[in-house]
C-alpha atoms as a PDB file:
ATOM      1  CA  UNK A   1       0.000   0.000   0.000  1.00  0.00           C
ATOM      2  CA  UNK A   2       2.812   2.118   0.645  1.00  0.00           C
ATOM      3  CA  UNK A   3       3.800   2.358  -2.598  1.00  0.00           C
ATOM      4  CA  UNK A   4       0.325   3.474  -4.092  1.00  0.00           C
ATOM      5  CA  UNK A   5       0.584   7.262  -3.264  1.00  0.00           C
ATOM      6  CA  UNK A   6       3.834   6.974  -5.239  1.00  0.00           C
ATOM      7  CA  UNK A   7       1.806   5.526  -8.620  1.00  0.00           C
ATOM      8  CA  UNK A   8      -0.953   7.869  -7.827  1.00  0.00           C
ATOM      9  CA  UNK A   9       1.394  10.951  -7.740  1.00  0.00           C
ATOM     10  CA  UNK A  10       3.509   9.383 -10.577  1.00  0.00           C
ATOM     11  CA  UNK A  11       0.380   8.945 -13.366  1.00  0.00           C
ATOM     12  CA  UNK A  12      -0.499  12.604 -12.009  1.00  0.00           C
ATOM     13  CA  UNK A  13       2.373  13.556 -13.331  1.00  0.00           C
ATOM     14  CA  UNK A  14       1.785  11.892 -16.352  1.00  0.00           C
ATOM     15  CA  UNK A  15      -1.534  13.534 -16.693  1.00  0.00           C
ATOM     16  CA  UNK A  16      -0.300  16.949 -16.363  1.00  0.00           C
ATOM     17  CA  UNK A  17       2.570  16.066 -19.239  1.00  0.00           C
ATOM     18  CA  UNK A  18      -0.228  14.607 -21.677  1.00  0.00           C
ATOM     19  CA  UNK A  19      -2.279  18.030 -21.307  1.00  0.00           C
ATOM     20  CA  UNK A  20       0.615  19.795 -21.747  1.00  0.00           C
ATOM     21  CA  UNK A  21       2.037  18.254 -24.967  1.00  0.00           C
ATOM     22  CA  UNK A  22      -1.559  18.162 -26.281  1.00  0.00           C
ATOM     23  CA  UNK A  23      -1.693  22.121 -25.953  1.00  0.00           C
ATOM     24  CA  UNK A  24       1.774  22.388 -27.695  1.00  0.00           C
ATOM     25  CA  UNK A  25       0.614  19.939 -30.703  1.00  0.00           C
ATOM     26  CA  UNK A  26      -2.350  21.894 -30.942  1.00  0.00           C
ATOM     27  CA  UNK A  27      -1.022  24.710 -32.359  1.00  0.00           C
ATOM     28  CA  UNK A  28      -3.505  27.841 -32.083  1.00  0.00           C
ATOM     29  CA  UNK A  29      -7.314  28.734 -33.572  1.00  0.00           C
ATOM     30  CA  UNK A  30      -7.490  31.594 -35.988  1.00  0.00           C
ATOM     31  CA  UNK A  31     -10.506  33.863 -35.628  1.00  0.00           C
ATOM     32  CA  UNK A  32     -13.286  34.345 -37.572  1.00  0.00           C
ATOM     33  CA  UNK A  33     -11.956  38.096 -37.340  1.00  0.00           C
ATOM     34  CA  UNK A  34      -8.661  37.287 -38.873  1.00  0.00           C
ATOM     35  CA  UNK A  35      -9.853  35.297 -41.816  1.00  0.00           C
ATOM     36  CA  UNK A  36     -12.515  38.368 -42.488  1.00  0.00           C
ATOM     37  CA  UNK A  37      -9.676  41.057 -42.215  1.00  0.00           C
ATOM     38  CA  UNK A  38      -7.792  38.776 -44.920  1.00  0.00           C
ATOM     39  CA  UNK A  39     -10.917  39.113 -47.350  1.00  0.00           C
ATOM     40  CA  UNK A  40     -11.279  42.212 -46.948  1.00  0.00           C
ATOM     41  CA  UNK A  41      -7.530  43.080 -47.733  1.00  0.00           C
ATOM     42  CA  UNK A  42      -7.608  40.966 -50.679  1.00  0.00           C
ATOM     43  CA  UNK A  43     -10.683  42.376 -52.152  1.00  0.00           C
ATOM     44  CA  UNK A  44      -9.364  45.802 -51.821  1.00  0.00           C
ATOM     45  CA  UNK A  45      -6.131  45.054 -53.970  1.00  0.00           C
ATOM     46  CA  UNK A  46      -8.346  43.029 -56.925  1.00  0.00           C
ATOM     47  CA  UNK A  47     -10.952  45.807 -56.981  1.00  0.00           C
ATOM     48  CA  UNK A  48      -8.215  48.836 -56.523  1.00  0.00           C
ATOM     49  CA  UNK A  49      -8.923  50.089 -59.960  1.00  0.00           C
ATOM     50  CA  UNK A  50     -13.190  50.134 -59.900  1.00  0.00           C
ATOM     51  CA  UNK A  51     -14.698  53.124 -59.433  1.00  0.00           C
ATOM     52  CA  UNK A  52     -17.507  51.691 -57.490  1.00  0.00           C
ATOM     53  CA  UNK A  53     -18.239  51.821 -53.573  1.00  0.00           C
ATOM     54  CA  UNK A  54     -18.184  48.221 -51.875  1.00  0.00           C
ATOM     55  CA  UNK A  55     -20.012  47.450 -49.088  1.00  0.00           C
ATOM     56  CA  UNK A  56     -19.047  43.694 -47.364  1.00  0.00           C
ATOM     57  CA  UNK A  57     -21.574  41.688 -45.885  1.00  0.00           C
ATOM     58  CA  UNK A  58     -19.725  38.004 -44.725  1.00  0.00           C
ATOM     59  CA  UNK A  59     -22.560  35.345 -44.824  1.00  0.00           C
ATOM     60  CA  UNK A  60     -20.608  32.191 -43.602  1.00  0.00           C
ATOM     61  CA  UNK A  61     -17.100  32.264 -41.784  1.00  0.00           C
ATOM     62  CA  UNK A  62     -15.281  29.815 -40.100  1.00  0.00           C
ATOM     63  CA  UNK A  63     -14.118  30.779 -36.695  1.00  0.00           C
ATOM     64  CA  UNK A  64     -11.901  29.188 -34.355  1.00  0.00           C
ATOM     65  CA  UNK A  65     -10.116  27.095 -36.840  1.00  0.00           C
ATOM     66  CA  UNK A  66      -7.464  24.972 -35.150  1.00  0.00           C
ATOM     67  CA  UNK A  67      -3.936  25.091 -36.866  1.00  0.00           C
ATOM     68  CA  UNK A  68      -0.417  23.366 -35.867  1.00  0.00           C
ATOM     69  CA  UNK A  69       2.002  25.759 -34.372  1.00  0.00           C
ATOM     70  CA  UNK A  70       1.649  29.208 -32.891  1.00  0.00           C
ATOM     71  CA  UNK A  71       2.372  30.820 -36.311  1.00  0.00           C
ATOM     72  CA  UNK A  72       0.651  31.277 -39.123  1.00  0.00           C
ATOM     73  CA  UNK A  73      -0.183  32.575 -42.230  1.00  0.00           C
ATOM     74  CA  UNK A  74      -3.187  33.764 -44.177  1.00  0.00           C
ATOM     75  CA  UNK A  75      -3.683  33.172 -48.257  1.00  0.00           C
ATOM     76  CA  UNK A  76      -6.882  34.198 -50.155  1.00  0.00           C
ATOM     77  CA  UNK A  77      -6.382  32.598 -53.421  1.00  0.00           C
ATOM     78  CA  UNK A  78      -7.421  34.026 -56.709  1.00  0.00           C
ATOM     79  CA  UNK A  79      -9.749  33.126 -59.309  1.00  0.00           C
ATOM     80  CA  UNK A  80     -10.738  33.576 -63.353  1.00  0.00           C
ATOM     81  CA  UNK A  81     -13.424  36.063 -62.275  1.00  0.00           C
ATOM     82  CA  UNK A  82     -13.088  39.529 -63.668  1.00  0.00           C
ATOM     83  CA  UNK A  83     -15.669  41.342 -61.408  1.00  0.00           C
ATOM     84  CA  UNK A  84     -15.747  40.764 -57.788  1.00  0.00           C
ATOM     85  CA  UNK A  85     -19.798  41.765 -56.913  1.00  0.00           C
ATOM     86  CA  UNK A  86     -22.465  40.412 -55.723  1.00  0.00           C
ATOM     87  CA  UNK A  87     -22.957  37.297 -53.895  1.00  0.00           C
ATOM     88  CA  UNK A  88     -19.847  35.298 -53.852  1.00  0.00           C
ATOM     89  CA  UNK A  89     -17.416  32.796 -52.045  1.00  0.00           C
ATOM     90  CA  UNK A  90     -12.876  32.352 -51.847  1.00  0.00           C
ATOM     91  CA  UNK A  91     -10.654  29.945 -50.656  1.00  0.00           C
ATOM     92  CA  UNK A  92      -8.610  30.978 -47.506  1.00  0.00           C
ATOM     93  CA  UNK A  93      -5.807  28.960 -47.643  1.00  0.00           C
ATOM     94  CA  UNK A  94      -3.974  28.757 -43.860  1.00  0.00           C
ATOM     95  CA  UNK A  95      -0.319  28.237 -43.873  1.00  0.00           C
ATOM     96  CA  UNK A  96       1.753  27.191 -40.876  1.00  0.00           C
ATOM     97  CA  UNK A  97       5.356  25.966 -40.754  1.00  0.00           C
ATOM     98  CA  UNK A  98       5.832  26.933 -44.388  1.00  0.00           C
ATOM     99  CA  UNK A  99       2.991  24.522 -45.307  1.00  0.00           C
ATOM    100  CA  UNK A 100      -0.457  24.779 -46.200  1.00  0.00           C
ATOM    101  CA  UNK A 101      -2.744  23.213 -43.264  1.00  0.00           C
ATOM    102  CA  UNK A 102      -6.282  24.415 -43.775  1.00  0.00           C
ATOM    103  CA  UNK A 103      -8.346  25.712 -46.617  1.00  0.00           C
ATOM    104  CA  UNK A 104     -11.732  27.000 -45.819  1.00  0.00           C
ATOM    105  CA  UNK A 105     -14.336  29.065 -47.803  1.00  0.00           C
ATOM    106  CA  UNK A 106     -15.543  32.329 -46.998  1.00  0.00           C
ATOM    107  CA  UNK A 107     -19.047  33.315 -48.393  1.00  0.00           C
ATOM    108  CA  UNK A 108     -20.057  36.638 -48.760  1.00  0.00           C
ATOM    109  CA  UNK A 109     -22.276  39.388 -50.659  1.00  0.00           C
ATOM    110  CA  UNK A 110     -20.829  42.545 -51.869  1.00  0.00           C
ATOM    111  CA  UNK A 111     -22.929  45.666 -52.888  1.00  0.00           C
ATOM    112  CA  UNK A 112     -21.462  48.515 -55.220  1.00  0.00           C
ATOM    113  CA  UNK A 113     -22.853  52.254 -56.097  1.00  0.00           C
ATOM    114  CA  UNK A 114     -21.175  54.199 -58.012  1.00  0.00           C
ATOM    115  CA  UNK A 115     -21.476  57.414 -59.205  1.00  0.00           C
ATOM    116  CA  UNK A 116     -22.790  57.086 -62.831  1.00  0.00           C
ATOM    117  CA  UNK A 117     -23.829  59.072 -65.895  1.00  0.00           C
ATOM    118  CA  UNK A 118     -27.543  58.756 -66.925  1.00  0.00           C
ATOM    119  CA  UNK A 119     -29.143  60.379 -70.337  1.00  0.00           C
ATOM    120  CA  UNK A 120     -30.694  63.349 -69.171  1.00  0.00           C
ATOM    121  CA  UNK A 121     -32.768  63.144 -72.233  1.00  0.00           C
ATOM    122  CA  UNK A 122     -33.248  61.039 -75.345  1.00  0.00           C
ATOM    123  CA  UNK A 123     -29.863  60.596 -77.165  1.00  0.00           C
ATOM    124  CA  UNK A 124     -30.576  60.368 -80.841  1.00  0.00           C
ATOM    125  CA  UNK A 125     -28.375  57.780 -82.885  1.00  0.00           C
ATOM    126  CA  UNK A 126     -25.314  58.566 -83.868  1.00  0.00           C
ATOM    127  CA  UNK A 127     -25.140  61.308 -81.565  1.00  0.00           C
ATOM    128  CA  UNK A 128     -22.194  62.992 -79.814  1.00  0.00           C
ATOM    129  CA  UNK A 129     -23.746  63.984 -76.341  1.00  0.00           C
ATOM    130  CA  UNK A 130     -22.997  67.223 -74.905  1.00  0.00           C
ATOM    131  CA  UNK A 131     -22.984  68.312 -70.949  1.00  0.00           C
ATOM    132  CA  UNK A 132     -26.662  69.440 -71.034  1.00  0.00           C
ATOM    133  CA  UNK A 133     -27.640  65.612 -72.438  1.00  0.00           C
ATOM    134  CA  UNK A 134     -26.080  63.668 -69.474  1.00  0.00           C
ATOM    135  CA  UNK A 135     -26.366  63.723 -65.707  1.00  0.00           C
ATOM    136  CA  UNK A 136     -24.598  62.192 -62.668  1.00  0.00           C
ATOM    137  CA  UNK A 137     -26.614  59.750 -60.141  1.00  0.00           C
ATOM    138  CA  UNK A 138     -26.174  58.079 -57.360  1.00  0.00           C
ATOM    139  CA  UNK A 139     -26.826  54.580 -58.321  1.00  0.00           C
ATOM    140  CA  UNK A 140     -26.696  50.565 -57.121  1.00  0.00           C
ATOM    141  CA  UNK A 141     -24.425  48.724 -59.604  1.00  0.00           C
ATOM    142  CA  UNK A 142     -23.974  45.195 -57.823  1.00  0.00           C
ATOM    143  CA  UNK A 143     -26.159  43.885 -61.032  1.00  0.00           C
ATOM    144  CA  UNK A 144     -24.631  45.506 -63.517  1.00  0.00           C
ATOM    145  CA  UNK A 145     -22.302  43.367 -65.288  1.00  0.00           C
ATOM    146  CA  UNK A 146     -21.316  45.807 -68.695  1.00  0.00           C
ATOM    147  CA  UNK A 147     -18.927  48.448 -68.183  1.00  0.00           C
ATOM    148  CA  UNK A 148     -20.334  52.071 -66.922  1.00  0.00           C
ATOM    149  CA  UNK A 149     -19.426  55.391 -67.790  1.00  0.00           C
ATOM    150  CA  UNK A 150     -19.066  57.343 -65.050  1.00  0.00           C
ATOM    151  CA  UNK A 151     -16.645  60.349 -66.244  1.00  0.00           C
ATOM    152  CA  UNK A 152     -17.974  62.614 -68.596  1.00  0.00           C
ATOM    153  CA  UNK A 153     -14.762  63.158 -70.067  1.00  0.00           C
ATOM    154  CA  UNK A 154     -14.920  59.301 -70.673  1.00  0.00           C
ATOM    155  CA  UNK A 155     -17.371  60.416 -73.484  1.00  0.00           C
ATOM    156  CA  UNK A 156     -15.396  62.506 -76.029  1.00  0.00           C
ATOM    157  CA  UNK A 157     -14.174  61.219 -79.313  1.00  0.00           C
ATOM    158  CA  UNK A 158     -17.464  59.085 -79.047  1.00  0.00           C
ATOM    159  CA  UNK A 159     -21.325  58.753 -80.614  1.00  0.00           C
ATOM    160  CA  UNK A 160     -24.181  56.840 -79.713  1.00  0.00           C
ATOM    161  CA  UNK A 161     -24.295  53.521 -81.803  1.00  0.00           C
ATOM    162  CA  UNK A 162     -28.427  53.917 -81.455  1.00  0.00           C
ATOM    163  CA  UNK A 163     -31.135  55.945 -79.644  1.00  0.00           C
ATOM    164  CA  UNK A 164     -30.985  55.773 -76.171  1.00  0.00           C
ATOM    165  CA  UNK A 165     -33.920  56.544 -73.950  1.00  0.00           C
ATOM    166  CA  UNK A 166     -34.174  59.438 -71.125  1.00  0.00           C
ATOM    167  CA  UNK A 167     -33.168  57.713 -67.856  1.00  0.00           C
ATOM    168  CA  UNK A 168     -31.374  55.376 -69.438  1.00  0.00           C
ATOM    169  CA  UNK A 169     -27.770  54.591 -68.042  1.00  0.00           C
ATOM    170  CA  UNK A 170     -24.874  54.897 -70.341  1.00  0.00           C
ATOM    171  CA  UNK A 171     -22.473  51.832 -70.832  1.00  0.00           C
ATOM    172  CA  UNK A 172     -19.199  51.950 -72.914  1.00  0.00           C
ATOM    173  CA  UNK A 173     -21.324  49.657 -75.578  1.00  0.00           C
ATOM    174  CA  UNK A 174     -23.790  52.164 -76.449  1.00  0.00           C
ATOM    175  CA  UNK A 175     -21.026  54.169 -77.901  1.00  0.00           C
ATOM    176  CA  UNK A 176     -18.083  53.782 -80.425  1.00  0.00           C
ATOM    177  CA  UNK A 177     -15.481  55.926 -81.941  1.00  0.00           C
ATOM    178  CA  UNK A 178     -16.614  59.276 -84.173  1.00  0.00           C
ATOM    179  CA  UNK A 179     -15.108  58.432 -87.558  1.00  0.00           C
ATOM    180  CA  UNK A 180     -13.470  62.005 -88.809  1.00  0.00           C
ATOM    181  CA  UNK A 181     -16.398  61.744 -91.861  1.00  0.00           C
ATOM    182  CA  UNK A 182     -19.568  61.205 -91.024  1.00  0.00           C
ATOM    183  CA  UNK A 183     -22.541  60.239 -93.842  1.00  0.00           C
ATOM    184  CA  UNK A 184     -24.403  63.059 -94.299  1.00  0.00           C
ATOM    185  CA  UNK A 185     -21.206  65.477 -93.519  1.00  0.00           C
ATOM    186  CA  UNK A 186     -20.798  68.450 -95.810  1.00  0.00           C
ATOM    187  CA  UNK A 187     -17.089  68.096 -97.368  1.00  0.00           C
ATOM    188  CA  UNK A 188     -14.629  69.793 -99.302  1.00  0.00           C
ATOM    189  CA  UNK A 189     -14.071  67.828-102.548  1.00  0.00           C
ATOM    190  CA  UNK A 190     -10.275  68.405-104.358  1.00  0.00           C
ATOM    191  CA  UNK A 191     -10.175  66.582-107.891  1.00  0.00           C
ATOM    192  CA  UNK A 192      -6.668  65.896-108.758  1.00  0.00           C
ATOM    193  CA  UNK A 193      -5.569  65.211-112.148  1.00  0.00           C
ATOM    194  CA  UNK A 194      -2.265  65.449-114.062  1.00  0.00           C
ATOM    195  CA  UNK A 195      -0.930  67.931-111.533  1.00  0.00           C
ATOM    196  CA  UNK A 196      -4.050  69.879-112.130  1.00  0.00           C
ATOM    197  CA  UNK A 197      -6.504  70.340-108.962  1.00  0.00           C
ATOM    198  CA  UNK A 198     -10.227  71.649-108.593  1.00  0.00           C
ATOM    199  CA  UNK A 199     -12.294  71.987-105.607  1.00  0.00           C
ATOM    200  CA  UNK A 200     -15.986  71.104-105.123  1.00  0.00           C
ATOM    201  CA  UNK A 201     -18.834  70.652-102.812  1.00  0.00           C
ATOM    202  CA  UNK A 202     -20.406  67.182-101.710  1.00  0.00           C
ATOM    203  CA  UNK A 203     -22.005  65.491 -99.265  1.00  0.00           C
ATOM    204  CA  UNK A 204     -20.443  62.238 -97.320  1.00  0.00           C
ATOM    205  CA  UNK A 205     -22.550  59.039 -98.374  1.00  0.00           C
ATOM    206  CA  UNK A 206     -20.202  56.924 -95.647  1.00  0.00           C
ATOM    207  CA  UNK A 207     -18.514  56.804 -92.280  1.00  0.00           C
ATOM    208  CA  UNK A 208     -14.420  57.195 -92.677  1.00  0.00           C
ATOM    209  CA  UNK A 209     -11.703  57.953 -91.223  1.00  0.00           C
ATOM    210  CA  UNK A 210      -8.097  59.664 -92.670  1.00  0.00           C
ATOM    211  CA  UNK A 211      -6.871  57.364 -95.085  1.00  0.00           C
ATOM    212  CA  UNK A 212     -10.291  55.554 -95.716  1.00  0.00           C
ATOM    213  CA  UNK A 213     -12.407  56.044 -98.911  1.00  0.00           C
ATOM    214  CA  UNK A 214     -15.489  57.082 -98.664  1.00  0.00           C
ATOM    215  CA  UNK A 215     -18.318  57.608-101.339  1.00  0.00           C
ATOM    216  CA  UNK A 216     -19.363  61.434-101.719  1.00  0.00           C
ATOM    217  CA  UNK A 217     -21.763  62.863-103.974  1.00  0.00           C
ATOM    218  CA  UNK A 218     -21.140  66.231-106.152  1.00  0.00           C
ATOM    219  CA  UNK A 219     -23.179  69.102-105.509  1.00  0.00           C
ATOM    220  CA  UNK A 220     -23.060  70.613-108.676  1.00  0.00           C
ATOM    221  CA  UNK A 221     -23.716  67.577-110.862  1.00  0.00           C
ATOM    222  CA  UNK A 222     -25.273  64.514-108.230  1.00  0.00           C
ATOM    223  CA  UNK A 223     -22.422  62.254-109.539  1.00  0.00           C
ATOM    224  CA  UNK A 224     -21.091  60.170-106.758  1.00  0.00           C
ATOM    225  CA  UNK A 225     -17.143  59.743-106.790  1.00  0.00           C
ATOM    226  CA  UNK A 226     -14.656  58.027-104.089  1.00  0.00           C
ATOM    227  CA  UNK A 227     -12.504  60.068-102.626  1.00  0.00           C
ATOM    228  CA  UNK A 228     -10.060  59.958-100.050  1.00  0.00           C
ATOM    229  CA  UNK A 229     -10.477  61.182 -96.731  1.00  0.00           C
ATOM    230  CA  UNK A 230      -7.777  64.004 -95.979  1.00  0.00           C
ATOM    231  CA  UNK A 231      -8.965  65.461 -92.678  1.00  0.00           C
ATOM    232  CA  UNK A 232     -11.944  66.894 -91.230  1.00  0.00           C
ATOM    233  CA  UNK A 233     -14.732  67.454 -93.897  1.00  0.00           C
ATOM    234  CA  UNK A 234     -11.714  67.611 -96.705  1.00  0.00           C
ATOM    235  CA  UNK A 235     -11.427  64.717 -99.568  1.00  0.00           C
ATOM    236  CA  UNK A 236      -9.178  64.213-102.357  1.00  0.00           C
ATOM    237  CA  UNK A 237     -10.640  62.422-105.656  1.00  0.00           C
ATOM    238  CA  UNK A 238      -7.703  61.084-107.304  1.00  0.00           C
ATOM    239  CA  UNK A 239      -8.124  60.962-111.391  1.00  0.00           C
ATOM    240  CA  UNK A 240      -6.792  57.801-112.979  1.00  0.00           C
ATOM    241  CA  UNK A 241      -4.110  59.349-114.273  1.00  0.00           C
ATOM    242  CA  UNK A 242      -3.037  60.971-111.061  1.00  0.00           C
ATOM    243  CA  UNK A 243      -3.234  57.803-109.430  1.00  0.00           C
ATOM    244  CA  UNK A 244      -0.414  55.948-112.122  1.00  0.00           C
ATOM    245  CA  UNK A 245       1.607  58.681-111.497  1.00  0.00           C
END
């Protein structure tokens, strides 16, 4: 009997070593907190160049998660996606002892507004709008997948490609490049032959820019020539002579 408090003290001891490797092997938890401060961080580096506001709701987060070691590391891996709205989930990938130990997903819906530009009235096709045409609102974009213009500046050098509506917000595809002839443009006609040049009046039957030919009818006579776009409203029609030489 003597020897019992001995064994009794001895797998005490035991005991106390077991609980005490067990809290060394098991590492740390990371936080819910830390794995949200991690998204958050990532998300402001992939969406640095938006001009949209982003407001972070987290849905599902894992907290407590039990890593190896008192160290670690946080990774939020990136995807294919272009556009980081909306309701969404990424891969935090936990790395401890220079190796990765846990991956867990991190759900979440992101909102965006954005200051945007809205046809203050009806924008007829083919139409370069002007200040008084366009107006800035306040508006949610977390739906919006097409590109919005939000600068007014963003609009010069460019026409509508049809009509759009009053109210209607403006997206980079409702507009394209303002060719330096338009159809219906009055132009300048030079007819160059042998050295010899004349100038005329026409009318552009085509879009065109310098370089292009373009059709363009005569004034005077309602013949239609191609001619040579030169610079703004100004063509060259180059006789076939002219041309040889």
């Amino acid at each position: 009997m003597a020897g019992r408090p001995h064994s009794m003290l001895l797998w005490s001891l035991v005991f106390v070593l077991l609980v005490v490797a067990s809290g060394v092997r098991g590492g740390t938890r990371v936080p819910a907190a830390e794995l949200q401060e991690a998204v958050r961080a990532f998300l402001a580096d992939q969406r640095a160049a938006e001009n949209e506001q982003a407001e972070i709701t987290f849905r599902a987060v894992p907290e407590n998660v039990e890593v190896p070691g008192m160290n670690y590391r946080l990774h939020v891996a990136a995807d294919a996606r272009t556009q980081w709205k909306g309701a969404l989930a990424v891969r935090v990938e936990i790395e401890s002892d220079g190796r990765i130990v846990h991956r867990c997903l991190v759900s979440m819906l992101i909102r965006t507004y954005a200051n945007v530009l809205v046809a203050g009235r009806a924008i007829g096709r083919h139409a370069a709008p002007g200040s008084e045409d366009v107006q800035t609102l306040h508006r949610e974009t977390t739906d919006i997948r097409r590109r919005v213009l939000c600068d007014h500046n963003s609009l010069e050098g460019l026409r509508s490609r049809r009509i759009i509506p009053r109210g209607a917000m403006l997206y980079e595809d409702l507009f394209e490049h303002t060719p330096l002839v338009q159809q219906g443009d009055r132009v300048q006609v030079r007819v160059r032959s042998r050295g010899v040049s004349m100038t005329l009046e026409g009318t552009a039957r085509d879009d065109g820019d310098r370089g292009e030919y373009v059709t363009v009818e005569l004034a005077s006579r309602r013949d239609r020539v191609r001619a040579r776009i030169d610079g703004p409203r100004s063509v060259t029609v180059l006789l076939d002579a002219e041309r040889e030489n």
